[in-house]
N, C-alpha and C. Protein backbone atom coordinates (compact mmCIF):
# COMPACT_ATOMS: atom_id res chain seq x y z
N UNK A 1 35.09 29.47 4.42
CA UNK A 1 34.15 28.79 3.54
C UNK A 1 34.78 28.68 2.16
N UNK A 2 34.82 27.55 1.20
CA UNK A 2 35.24 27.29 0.15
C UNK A 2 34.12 27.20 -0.63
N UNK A 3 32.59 26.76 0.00
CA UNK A 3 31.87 26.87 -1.22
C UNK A 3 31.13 28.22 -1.98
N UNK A 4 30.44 27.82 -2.63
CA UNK A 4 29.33 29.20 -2.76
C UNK A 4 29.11 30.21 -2.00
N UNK A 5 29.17 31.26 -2.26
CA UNK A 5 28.94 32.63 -0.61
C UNK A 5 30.15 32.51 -0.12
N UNK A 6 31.42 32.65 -0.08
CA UNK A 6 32.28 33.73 0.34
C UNK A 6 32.31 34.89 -0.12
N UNK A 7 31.77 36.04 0.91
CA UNK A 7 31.73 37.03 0.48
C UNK A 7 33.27 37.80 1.28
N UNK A 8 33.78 38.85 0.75
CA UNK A 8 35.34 39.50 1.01
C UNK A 8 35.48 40.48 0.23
N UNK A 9 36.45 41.47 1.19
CA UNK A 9 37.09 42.43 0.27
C UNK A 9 37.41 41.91 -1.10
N UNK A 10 37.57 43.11 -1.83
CA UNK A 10 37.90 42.40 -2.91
C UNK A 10 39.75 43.06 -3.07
N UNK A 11 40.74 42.49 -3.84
CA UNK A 11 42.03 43.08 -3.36
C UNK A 11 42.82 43.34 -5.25
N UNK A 12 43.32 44.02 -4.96
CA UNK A 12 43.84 44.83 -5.50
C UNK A 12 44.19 44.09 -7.29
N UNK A 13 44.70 42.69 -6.63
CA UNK A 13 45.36 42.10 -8.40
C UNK A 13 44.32 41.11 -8.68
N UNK A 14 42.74 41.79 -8.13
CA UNK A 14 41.79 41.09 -9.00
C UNK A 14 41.08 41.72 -9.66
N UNK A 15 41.40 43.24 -10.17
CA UNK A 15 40.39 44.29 -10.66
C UNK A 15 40.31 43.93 -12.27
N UNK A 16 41.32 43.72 -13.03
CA UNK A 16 40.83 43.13 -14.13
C UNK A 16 40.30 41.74 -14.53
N UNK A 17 40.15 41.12 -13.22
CA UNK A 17 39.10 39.91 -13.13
C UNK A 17 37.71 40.37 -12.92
N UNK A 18 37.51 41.43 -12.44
CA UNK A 18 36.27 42.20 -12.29
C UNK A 18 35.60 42.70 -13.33
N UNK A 19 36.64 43.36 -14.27
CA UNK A 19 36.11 43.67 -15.22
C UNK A 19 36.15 42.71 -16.26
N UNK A 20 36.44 41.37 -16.35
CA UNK A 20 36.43 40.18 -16.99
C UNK A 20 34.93 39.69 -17.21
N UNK A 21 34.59 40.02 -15.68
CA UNK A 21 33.40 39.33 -14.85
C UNK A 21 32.33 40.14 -15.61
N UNK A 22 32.53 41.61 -15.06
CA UNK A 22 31.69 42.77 -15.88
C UNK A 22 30.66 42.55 -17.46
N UNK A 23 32.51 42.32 -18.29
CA UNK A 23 31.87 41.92 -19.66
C UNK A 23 30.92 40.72 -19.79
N UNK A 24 31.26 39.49 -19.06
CA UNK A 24 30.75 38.68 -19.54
C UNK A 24 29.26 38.57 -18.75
N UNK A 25 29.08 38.94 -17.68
CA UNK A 25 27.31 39.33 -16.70
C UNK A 25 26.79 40.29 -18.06
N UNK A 26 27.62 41.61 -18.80
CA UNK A 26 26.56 42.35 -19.46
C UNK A 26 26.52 41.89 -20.77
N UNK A 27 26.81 40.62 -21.33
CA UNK A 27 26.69 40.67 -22.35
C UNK A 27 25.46 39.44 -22.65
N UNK A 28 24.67 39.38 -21.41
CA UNK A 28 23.61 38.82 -21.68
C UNK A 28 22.48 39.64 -21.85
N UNK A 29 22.59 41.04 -21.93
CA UNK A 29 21.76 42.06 -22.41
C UNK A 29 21.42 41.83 -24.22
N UNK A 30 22.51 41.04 -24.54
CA UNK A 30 22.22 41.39 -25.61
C UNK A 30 21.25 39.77 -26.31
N UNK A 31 20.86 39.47 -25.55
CA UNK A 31 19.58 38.36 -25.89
C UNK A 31 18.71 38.89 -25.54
N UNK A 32 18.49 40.35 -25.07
CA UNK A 32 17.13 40.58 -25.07
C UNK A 32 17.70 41.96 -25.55
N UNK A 33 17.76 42.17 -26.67
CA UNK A 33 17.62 42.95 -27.73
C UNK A 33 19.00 44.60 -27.43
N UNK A 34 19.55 44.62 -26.45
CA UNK A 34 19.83 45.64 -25.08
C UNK A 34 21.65 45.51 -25.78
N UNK A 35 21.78 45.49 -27.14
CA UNK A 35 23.27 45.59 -27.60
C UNK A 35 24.08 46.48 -27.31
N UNK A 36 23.48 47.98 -27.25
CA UNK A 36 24.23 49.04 -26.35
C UNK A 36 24.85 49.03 -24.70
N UNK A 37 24.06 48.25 -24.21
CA UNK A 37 24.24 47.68 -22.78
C UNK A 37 25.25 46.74 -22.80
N UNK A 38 24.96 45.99 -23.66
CA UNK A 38 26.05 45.22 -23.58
C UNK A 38 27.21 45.18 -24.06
N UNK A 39 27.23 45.67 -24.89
CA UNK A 39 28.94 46.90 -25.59
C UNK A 39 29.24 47.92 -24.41
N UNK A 40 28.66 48.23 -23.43
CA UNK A 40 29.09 49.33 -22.63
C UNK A 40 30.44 48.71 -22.29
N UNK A 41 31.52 49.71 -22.21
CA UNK A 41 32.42 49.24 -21.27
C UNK A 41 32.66 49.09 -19.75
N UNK A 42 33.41 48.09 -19.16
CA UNK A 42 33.50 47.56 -17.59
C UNK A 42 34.08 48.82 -16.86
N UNK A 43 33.41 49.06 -15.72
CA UNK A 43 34.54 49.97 -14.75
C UNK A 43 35.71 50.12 -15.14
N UNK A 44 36.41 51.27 -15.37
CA UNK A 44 38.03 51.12 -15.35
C UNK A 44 38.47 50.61 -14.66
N UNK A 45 40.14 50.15 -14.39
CA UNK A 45 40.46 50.34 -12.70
C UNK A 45 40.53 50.85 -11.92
N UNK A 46 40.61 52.30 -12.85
CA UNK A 46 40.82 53.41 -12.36
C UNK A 46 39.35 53.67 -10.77
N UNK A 47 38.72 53.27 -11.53
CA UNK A 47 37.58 53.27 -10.55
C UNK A 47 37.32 52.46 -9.69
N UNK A 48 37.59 50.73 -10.19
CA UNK A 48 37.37 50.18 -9.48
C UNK A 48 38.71 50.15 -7.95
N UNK A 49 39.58 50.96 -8.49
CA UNK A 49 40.52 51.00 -7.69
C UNK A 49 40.17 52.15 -6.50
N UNK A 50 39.22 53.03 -6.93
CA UNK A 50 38.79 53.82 -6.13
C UNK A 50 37.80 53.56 -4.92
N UNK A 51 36.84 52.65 -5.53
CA UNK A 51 36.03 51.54 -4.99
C UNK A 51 36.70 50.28 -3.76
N UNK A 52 37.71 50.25 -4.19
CA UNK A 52 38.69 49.20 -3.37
C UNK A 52 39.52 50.12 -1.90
N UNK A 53 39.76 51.46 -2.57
CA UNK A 53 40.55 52.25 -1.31
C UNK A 53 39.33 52.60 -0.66
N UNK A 54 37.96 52.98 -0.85
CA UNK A 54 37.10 53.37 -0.18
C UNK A 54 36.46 52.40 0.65
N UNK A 55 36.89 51.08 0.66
CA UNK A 55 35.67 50.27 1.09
C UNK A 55 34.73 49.81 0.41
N UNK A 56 34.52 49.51 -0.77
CA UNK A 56 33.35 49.67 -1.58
C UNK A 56 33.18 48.86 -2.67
N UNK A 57 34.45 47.52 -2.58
CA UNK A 57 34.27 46.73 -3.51
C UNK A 57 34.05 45.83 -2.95
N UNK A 58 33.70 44.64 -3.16
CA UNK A 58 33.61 43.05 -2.06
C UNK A 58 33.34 42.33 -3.17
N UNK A 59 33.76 40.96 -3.18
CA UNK A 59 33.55 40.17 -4.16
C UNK A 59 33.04 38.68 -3.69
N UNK A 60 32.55 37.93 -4.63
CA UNK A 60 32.15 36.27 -3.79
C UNK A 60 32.76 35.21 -4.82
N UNK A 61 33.00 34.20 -3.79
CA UNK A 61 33.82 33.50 -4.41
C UNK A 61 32.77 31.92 -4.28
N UNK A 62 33.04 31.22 -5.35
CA UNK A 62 32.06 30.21 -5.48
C UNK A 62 33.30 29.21 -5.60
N UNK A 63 32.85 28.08 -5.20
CA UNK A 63 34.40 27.25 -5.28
C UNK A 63 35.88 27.48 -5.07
N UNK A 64 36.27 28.80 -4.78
CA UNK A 64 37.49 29.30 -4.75
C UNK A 64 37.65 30.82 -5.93
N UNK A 65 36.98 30.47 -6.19
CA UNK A 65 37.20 31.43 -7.82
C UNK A 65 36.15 32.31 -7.29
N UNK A 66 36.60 33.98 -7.98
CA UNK A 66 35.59 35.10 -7.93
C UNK A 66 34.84 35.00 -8.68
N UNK A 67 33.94 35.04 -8.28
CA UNK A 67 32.80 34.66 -9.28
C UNK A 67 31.76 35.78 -9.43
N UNK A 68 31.76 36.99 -8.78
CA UNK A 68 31.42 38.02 -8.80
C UNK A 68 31.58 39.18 -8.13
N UNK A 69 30.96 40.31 -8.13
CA UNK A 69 31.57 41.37 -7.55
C UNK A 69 30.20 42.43 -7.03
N UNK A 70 30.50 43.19 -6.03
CA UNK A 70 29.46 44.03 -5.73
C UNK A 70 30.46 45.26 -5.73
N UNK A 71 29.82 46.80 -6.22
CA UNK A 71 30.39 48.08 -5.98
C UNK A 71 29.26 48.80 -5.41
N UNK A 72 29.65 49.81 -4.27
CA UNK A 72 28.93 50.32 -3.53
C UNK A 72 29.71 51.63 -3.34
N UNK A 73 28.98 52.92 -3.34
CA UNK A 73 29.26 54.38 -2.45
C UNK A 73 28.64 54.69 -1.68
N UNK A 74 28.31 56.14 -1.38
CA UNK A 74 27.32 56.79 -0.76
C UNK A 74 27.09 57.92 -1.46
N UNK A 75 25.35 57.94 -1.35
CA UNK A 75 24.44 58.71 -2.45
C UNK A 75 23.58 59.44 -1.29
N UNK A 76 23.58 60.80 -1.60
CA UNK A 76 22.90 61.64 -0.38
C UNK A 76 22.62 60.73 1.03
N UNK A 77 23.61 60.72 1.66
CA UNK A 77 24.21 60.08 3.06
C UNK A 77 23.74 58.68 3.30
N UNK A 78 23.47 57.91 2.42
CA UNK A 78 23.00 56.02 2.44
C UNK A 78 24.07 55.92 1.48
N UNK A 79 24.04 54.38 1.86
CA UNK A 79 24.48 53.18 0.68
C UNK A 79 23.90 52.89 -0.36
N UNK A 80 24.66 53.24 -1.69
CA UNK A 80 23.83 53.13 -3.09
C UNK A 80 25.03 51.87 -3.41
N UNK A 81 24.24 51.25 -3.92
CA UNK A 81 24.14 49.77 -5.09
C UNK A 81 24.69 50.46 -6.51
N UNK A 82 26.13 50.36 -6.59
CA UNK A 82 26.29 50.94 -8.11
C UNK A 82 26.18 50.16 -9.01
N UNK A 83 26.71 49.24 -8.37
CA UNK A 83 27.22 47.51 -8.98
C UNK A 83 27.12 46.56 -9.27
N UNK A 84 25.94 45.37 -9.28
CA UNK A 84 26.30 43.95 -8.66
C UNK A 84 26.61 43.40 -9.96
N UNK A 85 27.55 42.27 -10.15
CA UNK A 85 27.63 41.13 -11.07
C UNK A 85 28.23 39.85 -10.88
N UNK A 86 27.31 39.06 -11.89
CA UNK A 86 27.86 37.80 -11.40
C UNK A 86 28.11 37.12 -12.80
N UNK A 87 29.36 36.97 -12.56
CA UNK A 87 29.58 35.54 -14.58
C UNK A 87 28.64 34.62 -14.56
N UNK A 88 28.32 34.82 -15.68
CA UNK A 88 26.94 33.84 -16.10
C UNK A 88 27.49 32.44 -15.81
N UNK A 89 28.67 32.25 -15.81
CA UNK A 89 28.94 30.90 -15.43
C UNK A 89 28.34 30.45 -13.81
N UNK A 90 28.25 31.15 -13.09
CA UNK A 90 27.85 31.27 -11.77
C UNK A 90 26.42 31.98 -11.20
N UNK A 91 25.43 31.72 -12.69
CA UNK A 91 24.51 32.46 -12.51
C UNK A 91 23.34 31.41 -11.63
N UNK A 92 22.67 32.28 -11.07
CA UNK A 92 21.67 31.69 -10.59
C UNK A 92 21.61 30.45 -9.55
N UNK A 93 22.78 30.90 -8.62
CA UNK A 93 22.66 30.12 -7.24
C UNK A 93 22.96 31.37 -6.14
N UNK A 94 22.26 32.16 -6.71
CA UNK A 94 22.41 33.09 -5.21
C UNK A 94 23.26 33.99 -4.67
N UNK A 95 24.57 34.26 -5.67
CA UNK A 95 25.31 34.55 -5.78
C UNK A 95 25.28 36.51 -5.39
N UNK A 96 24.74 36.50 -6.49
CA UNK A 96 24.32 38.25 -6.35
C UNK A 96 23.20 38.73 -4.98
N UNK A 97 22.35 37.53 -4.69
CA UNK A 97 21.42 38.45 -3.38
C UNK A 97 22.63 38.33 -2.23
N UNK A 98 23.48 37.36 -2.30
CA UNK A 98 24.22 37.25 -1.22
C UNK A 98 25.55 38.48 -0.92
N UNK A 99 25.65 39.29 -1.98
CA UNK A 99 26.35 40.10 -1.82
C UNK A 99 25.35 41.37 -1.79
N UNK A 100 24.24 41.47 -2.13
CA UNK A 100 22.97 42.52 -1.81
C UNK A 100 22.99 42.35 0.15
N UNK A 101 22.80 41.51 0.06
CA UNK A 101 23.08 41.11 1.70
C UNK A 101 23.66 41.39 2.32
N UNK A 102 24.99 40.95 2.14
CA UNK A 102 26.46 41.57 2.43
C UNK A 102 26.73 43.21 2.81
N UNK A 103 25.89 43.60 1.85
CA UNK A 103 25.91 44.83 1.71
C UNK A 103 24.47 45.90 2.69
N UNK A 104 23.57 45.06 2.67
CA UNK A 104 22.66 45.57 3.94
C UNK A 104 23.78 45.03 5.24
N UNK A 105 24.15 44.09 5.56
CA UNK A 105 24.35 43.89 6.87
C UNK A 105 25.86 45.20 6.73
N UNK A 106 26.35 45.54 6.34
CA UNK A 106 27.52 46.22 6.25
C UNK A 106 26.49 47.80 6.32
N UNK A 107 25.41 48.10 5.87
CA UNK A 107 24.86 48.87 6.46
C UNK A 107 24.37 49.21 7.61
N UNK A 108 23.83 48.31 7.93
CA UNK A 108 22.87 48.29 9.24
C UNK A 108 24.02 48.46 10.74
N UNK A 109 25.02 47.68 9.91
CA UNK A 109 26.13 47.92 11.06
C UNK A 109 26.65 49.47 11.39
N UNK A 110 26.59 49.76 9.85
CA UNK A 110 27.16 51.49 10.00
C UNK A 110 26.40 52.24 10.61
N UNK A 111 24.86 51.79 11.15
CA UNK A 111 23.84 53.03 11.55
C UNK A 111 22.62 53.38 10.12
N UNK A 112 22.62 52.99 8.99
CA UNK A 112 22.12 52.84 7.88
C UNK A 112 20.78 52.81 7.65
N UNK A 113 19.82 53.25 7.67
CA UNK A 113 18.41 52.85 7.18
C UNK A 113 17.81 52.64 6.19
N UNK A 114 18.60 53.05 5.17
CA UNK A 114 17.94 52.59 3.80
C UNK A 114 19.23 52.51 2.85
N UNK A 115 18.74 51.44 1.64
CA UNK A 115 19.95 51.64 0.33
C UNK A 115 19.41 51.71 -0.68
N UNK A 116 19.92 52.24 -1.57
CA UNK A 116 19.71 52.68 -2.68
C UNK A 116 20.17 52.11 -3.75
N UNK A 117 19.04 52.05 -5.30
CA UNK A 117 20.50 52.17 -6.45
C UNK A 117 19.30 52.13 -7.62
N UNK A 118 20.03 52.48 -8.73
CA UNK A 118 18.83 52.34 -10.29
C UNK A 118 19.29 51.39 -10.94
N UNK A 119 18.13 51.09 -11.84
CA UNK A 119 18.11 50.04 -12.80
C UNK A 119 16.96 50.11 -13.76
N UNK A 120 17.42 48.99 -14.55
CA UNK A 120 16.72 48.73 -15.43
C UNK A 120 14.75 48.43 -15.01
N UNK A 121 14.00 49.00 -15.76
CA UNK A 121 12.40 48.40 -14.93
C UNK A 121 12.29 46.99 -15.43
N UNK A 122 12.45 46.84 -16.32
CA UNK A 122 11.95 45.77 -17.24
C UNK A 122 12.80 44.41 -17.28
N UNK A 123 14.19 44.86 -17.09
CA UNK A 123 14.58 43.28 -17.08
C UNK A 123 14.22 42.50 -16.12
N UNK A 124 14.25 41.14 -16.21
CA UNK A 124 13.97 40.16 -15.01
C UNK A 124 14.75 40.32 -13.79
N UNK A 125 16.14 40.24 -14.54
CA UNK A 125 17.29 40.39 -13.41
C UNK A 125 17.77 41.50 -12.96
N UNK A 126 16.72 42.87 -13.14
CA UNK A 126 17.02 43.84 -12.69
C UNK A 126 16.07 44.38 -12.20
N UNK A 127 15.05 45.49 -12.32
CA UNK A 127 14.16 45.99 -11.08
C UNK A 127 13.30 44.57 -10.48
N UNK A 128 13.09 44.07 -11.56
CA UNK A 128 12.27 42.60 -10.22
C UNK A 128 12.70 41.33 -9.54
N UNK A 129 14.10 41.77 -9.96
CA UNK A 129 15.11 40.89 -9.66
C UNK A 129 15.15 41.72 -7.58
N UNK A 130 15.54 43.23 -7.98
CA UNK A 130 15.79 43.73 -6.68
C UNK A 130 14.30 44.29 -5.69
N UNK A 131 13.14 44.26 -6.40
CA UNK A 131 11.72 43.91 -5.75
C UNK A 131 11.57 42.58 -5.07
N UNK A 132 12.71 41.73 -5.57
CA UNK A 132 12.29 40.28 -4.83
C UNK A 132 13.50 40.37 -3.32
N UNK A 133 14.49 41.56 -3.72
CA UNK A 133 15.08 41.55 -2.39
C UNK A 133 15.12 42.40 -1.72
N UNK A 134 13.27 43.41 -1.63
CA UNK A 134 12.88 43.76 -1.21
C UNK A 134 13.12 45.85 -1.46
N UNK A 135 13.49 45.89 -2.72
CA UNK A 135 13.80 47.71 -2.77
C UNK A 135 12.17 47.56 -4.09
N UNK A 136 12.26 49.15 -3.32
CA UNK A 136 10.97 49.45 -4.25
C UNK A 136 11.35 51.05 -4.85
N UNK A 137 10.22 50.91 -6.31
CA UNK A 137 10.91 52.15 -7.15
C UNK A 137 10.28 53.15 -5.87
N UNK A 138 11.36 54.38 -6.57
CA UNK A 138 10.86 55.79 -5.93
C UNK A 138 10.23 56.31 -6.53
N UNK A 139 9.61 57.18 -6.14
CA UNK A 139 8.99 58.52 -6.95
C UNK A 139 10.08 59.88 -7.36
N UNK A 140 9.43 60.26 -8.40
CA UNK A 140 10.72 61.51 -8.55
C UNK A 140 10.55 62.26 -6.97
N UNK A 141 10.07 62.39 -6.61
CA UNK A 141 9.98 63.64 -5.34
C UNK A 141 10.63 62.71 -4.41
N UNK A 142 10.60 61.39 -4.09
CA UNK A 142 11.47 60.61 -3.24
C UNK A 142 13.09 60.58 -3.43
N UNK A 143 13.33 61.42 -4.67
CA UNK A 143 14.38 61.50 -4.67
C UNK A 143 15.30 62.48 -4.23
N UNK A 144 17.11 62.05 -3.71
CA UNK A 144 17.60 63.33 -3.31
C UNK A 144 18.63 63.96 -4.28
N UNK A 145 19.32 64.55 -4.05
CA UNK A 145 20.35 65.23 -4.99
C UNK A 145 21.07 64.59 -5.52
N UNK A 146 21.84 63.99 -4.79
CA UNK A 146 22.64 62.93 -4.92
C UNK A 146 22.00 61.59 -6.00
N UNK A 147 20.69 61.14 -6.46
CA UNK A 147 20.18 60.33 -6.78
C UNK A 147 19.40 61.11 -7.99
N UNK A 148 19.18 61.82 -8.11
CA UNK A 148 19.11 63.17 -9.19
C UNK A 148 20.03 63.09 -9.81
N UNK A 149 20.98 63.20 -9.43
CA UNK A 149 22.43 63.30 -10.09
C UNK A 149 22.94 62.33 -10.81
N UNK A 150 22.72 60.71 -10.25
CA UNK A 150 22.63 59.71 -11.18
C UNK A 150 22.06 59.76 -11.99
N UNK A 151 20.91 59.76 -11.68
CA UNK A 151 19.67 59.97 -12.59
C UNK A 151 19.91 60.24 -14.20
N UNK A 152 20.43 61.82 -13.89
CA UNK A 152 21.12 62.77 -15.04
C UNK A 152 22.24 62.50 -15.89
N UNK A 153 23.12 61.41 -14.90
CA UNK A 153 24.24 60.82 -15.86
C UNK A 153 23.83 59.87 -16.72
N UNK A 154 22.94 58.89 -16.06
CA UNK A 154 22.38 57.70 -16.90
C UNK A 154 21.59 58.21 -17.82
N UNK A 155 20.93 59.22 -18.22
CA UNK A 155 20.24 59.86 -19.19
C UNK A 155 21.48 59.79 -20.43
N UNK A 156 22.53 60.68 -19.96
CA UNK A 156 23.66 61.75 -20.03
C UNK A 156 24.06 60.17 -21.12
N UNK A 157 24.39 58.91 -20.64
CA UNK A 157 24.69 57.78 -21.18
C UNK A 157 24.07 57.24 -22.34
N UNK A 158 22.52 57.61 -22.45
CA UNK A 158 21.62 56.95 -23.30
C UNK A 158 21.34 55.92 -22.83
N UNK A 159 21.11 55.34 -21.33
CA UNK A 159 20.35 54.78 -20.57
C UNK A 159 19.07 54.26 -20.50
N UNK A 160 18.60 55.74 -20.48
CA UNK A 160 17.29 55.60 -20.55
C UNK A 160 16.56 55.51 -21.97
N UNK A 161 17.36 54.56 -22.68
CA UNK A 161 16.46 54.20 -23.95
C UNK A 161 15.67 53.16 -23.38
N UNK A 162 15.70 52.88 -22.32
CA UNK A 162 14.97 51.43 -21.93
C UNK A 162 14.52 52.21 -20.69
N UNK A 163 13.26 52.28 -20.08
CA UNK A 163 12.84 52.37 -18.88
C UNK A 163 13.90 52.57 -17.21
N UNK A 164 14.11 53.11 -16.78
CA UNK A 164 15.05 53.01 -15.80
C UNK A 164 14.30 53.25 -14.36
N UNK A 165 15.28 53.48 -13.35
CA UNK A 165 13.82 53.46 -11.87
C UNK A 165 15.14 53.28 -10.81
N UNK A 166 15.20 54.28 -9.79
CA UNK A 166 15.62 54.30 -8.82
C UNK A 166 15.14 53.72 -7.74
N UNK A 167 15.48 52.71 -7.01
CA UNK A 167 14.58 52.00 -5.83
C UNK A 167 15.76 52.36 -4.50
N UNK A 168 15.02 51.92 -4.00
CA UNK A 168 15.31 51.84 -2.32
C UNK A 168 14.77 50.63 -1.24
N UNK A 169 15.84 50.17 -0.50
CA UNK A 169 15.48 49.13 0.32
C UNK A 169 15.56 49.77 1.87
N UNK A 170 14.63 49.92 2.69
CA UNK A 170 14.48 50.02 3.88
C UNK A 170 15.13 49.05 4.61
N UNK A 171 16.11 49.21 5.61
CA UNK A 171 16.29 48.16 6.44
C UNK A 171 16.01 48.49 8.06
């Protein structure tokens, strides 16, 4: 497929296209007031390279060109959502549920029943962005160690100056 939705590994001499991608998806935080968010810095490579030996990066290509990226681990024994982005140049054709997708069917294949990941409550394109593709917040007691543990870093970040919320998608 050459158009929209190729989804693929992602390979090795495109990680600082990733983090190209990174800056420019978070720096639309900062039209809605979210300037710390959007000064954050992109994955290293260091990581995203870690992400790439594990299985855990995949990227989509819209016309030929990467046009975004999904990062994924495992968070108390499921698939957690660390990741998704898409360059605003390529925003809003579908781009990002299709690698949310990508990423359930790459579960469901493994034996998988649910995925995970946190976010923002309040932005559009973030908790109700991923309520529309079907994850819902948890409760603290729904949570496991492993998701605790995020939890604590994103605090640890100054994160949670804005509302935050761990969800989960049943598949």
């Amino acid at each position: 497929m050459t158009g929209p939705g190729r989804v693929r590994p992602a390979r090795g001499d495109e990680l600082e296209d990733l983090r190209a991608i990174e800056v420019a998806a978070g720096a639309v935080f900062r039209e809605i007031g979210m300037d710390p968010v959007a000064d954050d810095a992109p994955p290293s490579t260091v990581v995203l390279r870690g992400a790439l030996d594990r299985g855990g990066l995949r990227v989509i290509e819209d016309d030929g060109v990467v046009a975004g990226y999904l990062m994924d681990d495992v968070v108390d024994g499921a698939p957690h959502l660390e990741q998704v982005s898409v360059h605003p140049d390529h925003a809003r054709r579908g781009l990002g549920a299709r690698l949310v997708e990508d990423l359930v069917s790459r579960a469901r294949a493994a034996g998988h029943r649910t995925i995970t990941l946190t976010t923002f409550v309040d932005v559009p394109w973030n908790g109700p962005y991923y309520a529309r593709l079907g994850f819902r917040p948890l409760a603290d007691d729904e949570l496991g160690p492993g998701l605790r543990a995020v939890r604590r870093a994103e605090v640890a970040r100054g994160l949670d100056r804005w509302p935050r919320t761990a969800m989960r998608r049943e598949l």
